[in-house]
C-alpha atoms as a PDB file:
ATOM      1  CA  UNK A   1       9.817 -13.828  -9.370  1.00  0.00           C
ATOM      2  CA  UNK A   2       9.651 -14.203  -5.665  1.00  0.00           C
ATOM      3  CA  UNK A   3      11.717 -11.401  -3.698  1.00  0.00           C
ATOM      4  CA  UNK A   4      11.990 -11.941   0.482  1.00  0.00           C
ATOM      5  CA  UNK A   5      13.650  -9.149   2.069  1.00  0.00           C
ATOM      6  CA  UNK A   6      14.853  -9.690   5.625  1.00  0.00           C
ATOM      7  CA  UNK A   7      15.199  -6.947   8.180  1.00  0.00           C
ATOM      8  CA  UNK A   8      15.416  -6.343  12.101  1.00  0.00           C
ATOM      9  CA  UNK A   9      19.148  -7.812  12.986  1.00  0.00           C
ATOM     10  CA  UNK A  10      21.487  -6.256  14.626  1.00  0.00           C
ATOM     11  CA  UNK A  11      24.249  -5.900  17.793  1.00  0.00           C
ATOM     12  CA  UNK A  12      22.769  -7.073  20.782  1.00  0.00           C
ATOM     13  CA  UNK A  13      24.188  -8.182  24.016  1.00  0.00           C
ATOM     14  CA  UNK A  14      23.368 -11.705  25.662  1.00  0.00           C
ATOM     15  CA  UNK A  15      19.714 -11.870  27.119  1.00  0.00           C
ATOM     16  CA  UNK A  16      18.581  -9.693  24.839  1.00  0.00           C
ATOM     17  CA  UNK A  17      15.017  -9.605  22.104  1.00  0.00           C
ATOM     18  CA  UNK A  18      15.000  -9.552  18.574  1.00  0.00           C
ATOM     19  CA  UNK A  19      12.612  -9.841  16.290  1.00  0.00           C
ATOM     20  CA  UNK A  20      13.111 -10.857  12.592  1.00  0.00           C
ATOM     21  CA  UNK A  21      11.074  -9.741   9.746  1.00  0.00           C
ATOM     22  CA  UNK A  22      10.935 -11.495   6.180  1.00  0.00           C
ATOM     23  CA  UNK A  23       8.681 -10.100   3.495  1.00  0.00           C
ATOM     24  CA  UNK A  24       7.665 -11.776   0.057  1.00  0.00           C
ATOM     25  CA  UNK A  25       6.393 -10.214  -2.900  1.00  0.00           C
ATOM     26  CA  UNK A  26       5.803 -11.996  -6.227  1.00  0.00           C
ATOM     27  CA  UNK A  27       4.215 -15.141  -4.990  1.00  0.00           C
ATOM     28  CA  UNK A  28       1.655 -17.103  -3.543  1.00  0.00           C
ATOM     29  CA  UNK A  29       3.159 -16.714   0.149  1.00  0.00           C
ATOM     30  CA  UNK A  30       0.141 -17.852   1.987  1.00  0.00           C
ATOM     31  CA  UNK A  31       1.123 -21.175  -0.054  1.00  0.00           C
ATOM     32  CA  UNK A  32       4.721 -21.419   1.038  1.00  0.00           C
ATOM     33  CA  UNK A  33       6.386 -23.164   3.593  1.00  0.00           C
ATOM     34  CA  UNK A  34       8.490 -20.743   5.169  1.00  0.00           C
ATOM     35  CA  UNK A  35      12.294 -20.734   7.075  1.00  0.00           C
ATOM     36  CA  UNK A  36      14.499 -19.289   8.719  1.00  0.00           C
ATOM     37  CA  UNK A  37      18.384 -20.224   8.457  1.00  0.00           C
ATOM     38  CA  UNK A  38      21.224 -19.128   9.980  1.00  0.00           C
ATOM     39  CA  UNK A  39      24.961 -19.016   9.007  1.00  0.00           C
ATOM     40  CA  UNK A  40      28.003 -18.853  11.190  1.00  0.00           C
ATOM     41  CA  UNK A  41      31.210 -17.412  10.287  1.00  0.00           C
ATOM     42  CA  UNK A  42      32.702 -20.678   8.717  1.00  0.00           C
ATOM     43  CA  UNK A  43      29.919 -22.822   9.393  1.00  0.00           C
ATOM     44  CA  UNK A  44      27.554 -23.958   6.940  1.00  0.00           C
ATOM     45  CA  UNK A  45      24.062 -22.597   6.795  1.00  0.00           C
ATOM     46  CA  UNK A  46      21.608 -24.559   9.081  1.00  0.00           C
ATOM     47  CA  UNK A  47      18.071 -24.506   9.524  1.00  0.00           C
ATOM     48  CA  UNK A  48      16.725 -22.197  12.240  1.00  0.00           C
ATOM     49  CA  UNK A  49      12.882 -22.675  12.174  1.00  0.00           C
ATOM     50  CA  UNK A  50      10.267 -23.845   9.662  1.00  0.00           C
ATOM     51  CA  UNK A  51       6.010 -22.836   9.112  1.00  0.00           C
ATOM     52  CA  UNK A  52       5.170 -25.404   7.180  1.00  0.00           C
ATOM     53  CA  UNK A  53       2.155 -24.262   4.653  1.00  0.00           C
ATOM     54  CA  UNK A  54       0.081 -27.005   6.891  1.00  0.00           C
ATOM     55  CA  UNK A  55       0.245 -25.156  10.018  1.00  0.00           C
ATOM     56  CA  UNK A  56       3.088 -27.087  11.835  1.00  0.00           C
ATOM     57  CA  UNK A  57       5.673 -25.549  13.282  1.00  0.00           C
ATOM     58  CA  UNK A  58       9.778 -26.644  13.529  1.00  0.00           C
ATOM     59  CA  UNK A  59      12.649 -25.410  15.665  1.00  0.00           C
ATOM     60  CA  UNK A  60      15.972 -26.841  15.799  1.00  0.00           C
ATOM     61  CA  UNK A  61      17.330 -27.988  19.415  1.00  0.00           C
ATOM     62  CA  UNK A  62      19.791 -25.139  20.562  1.00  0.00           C
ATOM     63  CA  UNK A  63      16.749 -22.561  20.224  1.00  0.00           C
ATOM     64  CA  UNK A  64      13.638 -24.360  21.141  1.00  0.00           C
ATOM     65  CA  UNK A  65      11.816 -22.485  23.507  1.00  0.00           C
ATOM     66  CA  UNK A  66      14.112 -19.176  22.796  1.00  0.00           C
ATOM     67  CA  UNK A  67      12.665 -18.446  19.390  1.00  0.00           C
ATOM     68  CA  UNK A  68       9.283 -18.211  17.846  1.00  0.00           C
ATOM     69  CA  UNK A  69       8.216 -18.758  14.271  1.00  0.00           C
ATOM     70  CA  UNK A  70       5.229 -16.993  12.929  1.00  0.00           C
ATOM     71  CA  UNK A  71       3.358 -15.345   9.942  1.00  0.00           C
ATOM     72  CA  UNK A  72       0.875 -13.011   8.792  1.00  0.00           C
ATOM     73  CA  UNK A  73      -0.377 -14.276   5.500  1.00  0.00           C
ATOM     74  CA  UNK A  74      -2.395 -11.371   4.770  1.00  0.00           C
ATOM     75  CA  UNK A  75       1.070  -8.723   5.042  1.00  0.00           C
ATOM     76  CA  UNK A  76       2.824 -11.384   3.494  1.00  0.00           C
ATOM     77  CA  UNK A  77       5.653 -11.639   6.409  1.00  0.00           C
ATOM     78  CA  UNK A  78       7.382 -14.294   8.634  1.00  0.00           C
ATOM     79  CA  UNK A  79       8.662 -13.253  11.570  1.00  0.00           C
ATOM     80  CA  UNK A  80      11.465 -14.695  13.858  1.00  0.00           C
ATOM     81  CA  UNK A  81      10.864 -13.676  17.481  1.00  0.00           C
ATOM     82  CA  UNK A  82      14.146 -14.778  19.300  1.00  0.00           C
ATOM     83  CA  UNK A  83      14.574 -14.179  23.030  1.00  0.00           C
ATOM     84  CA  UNK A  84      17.038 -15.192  25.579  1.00  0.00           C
ATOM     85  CA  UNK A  85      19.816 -14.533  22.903  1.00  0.00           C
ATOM     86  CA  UNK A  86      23.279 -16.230  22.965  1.00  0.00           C
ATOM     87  CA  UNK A  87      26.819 -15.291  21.566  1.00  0.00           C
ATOM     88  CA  UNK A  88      26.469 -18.949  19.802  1.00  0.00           C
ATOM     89  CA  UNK A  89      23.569 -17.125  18.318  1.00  0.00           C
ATOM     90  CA  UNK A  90      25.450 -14.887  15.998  1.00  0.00           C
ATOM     91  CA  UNK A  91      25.152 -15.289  12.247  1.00  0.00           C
ATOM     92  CA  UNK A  92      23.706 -14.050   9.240  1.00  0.00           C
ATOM     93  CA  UNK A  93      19.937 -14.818   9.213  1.00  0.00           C
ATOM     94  CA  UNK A  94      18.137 -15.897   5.825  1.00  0.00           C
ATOM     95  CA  UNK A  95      14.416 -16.277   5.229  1.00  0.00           C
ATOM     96  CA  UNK A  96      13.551 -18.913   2.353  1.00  0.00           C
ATOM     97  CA  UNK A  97      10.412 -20.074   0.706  1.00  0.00           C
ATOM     98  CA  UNK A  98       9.034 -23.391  -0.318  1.00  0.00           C
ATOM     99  CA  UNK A  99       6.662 -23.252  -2.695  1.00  0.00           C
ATOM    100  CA  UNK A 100       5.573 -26.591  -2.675  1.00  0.00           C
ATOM    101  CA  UNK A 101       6.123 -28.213   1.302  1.00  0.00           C
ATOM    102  CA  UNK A 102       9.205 -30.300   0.091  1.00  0.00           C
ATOM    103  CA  UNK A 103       9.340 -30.123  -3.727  1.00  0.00           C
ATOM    104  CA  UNK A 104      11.676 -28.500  -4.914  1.00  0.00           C
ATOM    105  CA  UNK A 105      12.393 -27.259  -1.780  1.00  0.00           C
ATOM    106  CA  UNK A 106      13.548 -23.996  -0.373  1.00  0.00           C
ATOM    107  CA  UNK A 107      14.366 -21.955  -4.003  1.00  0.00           C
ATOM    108  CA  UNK A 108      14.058 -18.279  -2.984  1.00  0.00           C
ATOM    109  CA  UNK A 109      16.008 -16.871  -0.422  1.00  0.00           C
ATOM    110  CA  UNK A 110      16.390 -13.123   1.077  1.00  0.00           C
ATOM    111  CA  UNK A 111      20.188 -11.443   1.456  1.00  0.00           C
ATOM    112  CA  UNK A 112      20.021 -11.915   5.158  1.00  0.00           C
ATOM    113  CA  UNK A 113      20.457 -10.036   8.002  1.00  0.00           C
ATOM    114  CA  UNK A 114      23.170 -10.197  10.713  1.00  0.00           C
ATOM    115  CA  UNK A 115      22.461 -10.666  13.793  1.00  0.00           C
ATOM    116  CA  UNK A 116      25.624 -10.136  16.345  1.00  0.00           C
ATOM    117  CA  UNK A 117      25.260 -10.758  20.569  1.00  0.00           C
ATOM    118  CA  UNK A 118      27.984  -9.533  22.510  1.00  0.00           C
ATOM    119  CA  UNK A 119      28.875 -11.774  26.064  1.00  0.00           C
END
């Protein structure tokens, strides 16, 4: 089965880099459409970012032009580059695969990682 493992959270303070690693074993990742979530004390878990299999890239509003979505097919990673980082940022971060672009959807997801920015 597909693993992801997520790594490279951590405390920060406001203004500050981080960059987010994923990395899938046990599939086809070059295949996959490939996210990144986030989930908020109390919130629900919301889409972050999205490399669709195609090529085409997704970011949701509050971190367009912030963060960075990107992959290396042949090390089998996505990568989250988020700069500029808010408190309003804080959350766990998930990676999740798609095998398909759609159909069935997102089915494998990592453990996260937390990611925590101080004011």
């Amino acid at each position: 089965q597909v693993q992801l493992v997520e790594s490279g959270g951590g405390l920060v303070q406001a203004g500050d880099s981080l960059r987010l690693s994923c990395v899938a074993s046990g599939g086809t990742f070059s295949s996959y459409t490939m996210g990144w979530f986030r989930q908020a004390p109390g919130e629900e878990r919301a889409i972050v970012a999205v490399f669709r299999r195609s090529g085409i890239r997704y970011y949701v509003d509050s971190v367009r032009g912030r963060f960075t979505i990107s992959r290396d097919n042949a090390k089998n990673t996505v990568y989250l580059q988020m700069n500029s980082l808010k408190p309003d940022d804080t959350a766990v971060y998930y990676c999740a695969a798609d095998p398909l672009d759609g159909s069935p959807g997102y089915i494998y997801w990592g453990q996260g990682t937390q990611v925590t920015v101080s004011s």
